[in-house]
N, C-alpha and C. Protein backbone atom coordinates (compact mmCIF):
# COMPACT_ATOMS: atom_id res chain seq x y z
N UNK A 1 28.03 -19.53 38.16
CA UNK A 1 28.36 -20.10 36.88
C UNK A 1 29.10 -19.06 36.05
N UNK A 2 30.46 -19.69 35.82
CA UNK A 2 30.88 -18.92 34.57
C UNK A 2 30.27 -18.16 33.53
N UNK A 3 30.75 -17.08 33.02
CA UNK A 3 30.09 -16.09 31.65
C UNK A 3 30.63 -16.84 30.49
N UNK A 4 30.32 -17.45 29.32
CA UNK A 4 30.75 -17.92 28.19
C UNK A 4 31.20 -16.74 27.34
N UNK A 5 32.88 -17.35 26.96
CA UNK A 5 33.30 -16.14 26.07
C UNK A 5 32.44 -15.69 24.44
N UNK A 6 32.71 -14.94 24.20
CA UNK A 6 31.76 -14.64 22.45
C UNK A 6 32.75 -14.95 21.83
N UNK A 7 33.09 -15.21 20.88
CA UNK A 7 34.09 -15.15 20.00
C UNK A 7 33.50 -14.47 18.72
N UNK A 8 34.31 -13.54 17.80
CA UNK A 8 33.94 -13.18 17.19
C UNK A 8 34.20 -13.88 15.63
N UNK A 9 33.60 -13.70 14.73
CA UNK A 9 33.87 -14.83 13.53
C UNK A 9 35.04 -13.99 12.79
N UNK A 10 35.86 -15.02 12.19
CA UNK A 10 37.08 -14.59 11.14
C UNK A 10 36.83 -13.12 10.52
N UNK A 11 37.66 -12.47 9.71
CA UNK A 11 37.78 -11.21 9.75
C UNK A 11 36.88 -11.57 8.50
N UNK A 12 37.42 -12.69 7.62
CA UNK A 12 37.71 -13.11 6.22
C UNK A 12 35.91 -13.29 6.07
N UNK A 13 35.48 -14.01 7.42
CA UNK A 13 33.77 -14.19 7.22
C UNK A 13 32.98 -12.58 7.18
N UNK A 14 33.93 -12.03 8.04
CA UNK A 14 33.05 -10.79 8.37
C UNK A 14 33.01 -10.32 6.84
N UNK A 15 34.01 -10.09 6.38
CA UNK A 15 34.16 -9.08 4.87
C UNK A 15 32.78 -10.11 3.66
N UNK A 16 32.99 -11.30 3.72
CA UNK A 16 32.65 -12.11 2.97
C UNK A 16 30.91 -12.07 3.11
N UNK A 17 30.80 -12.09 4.36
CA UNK A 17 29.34 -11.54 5.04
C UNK A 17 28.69 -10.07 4.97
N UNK A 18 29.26 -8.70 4.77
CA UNK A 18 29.10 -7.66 4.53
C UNK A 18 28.58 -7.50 3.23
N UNK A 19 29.98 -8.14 2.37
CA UNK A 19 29.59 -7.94 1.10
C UNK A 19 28.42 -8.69 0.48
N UNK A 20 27.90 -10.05 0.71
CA UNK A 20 27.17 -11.03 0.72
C UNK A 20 25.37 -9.94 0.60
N UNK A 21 25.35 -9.32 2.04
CA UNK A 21 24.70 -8.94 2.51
C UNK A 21 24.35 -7.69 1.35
N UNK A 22 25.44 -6.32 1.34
CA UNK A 22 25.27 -5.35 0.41
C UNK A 22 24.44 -5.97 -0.39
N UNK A 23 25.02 -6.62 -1.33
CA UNK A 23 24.23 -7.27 -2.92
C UNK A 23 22.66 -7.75 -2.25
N UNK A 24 22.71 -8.27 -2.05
CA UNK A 24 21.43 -8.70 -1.34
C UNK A 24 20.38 -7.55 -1.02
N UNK A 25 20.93 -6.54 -0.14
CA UNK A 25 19.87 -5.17 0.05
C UNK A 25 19.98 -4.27 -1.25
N UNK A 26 20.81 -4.47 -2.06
CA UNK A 26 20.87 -3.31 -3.17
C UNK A 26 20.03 -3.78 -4.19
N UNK A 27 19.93 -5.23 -4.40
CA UNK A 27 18.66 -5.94 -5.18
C UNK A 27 17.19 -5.64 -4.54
N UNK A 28 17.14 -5.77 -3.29
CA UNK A 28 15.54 -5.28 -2.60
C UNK A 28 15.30 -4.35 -2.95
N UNK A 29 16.22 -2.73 -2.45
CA UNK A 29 15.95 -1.71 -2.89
C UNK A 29 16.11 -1.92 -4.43
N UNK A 30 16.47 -2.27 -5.35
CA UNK A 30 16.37 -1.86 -6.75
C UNK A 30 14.88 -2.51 -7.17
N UNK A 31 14.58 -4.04 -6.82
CA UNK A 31 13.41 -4.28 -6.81
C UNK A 31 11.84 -3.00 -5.94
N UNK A 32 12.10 -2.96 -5.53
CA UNK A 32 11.37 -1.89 -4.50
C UNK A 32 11.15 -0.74 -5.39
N UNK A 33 11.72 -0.06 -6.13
CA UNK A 33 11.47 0.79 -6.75
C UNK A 33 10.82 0.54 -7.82
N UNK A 34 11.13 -0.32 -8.39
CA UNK A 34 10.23 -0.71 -9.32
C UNK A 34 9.19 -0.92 -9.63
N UNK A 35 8.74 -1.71 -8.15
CA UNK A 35 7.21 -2.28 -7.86
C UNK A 35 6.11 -1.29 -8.28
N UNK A 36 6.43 0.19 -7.87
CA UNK A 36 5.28 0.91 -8.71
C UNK A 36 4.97 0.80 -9.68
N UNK A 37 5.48 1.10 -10.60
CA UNK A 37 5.90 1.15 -11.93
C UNK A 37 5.60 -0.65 -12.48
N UNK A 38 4.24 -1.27 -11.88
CA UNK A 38 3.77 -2.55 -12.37
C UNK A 38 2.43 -2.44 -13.30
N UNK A 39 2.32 -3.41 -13.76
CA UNK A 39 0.76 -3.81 -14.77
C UNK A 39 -0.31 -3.23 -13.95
N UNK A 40 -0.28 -3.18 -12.61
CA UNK A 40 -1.62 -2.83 -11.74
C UNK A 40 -1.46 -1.29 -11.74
N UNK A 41 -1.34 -0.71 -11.47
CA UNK A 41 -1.12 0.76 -11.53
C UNK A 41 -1.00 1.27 -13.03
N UNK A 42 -0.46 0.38 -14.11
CA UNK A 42 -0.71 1.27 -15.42
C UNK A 42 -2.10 0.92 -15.83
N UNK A 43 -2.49 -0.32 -15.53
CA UNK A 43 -3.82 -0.54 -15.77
C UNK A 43 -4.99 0.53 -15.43
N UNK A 44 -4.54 0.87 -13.25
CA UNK A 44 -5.60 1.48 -12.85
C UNK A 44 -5.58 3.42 -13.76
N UNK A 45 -4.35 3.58 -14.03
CA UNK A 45 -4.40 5.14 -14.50
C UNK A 45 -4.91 5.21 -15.91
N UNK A 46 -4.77 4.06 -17.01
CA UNK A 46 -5.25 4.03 -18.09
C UNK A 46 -6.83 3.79 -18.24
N UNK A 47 -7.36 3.58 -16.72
CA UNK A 47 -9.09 3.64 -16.74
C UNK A 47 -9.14 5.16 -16.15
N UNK A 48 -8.52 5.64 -15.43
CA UNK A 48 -9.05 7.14 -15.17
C UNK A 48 -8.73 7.89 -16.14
N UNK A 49 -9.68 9.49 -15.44
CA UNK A 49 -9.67 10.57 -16.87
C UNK A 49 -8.45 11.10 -16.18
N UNK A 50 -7.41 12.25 -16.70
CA UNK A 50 -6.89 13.31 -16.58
C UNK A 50 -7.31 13.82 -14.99
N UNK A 51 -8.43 14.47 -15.03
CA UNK A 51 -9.14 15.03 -13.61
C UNK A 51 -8.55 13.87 -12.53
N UNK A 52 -9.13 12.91 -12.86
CA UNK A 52 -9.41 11.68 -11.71
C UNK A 52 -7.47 11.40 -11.36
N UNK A 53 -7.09 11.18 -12.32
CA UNK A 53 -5.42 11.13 -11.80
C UNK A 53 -5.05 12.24 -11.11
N UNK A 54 -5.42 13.25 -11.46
CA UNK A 54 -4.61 14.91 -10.52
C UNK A 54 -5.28 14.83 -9.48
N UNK A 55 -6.52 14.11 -9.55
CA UNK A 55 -6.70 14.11 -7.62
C UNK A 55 -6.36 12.72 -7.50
N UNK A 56 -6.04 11.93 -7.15
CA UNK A 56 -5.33 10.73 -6.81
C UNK A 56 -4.05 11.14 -6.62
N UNK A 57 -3.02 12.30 -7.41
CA UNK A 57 -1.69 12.99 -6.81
C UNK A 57 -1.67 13.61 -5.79
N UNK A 58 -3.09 14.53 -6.11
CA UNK A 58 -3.00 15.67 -5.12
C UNK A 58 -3.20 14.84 -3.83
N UNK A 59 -3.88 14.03 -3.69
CA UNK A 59 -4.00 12.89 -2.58
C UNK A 59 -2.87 12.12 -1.75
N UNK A 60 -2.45 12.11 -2.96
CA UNK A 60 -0.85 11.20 -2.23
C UNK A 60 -0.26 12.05 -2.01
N UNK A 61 -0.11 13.18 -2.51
CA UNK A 61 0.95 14.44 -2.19
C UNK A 61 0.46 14.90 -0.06
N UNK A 62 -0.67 14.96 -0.45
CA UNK A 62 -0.91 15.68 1.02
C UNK A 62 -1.20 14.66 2.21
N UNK A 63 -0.82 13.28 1.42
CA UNK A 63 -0.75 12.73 2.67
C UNK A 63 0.69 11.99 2.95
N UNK A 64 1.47 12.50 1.90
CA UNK A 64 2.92 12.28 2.16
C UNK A 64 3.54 13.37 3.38
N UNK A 65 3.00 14.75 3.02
CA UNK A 65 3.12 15.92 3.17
C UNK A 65 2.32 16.77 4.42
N UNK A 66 1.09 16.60 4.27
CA UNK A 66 0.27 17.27 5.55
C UNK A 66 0.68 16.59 6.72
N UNK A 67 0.94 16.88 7.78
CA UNK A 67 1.28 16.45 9.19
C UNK A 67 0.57 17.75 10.12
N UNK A 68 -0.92 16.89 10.77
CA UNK A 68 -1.71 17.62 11.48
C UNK A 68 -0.64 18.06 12.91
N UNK A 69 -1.04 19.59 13.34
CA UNK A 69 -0.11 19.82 14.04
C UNK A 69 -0.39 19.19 15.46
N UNK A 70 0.21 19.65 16.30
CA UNK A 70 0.45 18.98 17.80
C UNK A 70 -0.27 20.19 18.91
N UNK A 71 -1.26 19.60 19.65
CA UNK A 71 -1.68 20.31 20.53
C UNK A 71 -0.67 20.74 21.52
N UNK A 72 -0.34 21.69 21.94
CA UNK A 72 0.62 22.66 22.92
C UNK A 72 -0.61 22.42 24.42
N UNK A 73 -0.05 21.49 24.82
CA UNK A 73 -0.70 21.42 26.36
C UNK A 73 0.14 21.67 27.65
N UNK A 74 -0.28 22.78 28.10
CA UNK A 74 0.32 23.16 29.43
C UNK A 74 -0.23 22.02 30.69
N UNK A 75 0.57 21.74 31.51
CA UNK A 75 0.40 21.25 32.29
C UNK A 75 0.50 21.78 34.10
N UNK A 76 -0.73 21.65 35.00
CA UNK A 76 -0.93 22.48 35.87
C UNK A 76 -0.03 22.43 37.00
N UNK A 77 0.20 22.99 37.81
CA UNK A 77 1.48 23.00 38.62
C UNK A 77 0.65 22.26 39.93
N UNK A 78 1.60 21.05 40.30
CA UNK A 78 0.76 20.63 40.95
C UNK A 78 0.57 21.28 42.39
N UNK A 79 -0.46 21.09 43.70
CA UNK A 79 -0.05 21.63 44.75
C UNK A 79 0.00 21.20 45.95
């Protein structure tokens, strides 16, 4: 059985489709950033003290950040 050719779509769709698309992901990401910065999170920091927020940073910091290292395992030669 024959291979069916692909055809590729108009140049005019492609551009029209790119750009379509851009706007589309540049709204997610702009939404996306934002989402922190909601009622739930000013709520939860306006019930903690001072103390209680600097460890809730220090928290997110080291688990953005700490990456437990990697065991170095030799492997035996076989015989």
């Amino acid at each position: 059985m024959a291979k069916k050719k692909r055809h590729s779509p108009p140049a005019a769709f492609r551009k029209y489709l790119r750009d379509h698309l851009r706007e589309h992901y540049r709204a997610i990401g702009a939404k996306g950033g934002k989402a922190a910065a909601g009622k739930g999170i000013k709520k939860r920091y306006a019930a903690m003290t001072p103390a209680e927020r600097s460890a809730l940073a220090k928290k997110a910091a080291l688990a953005r950040w700490w990456k437990a290292p990697k065991k170095a395992r030799k492997k035996r030669p076989s015989s």
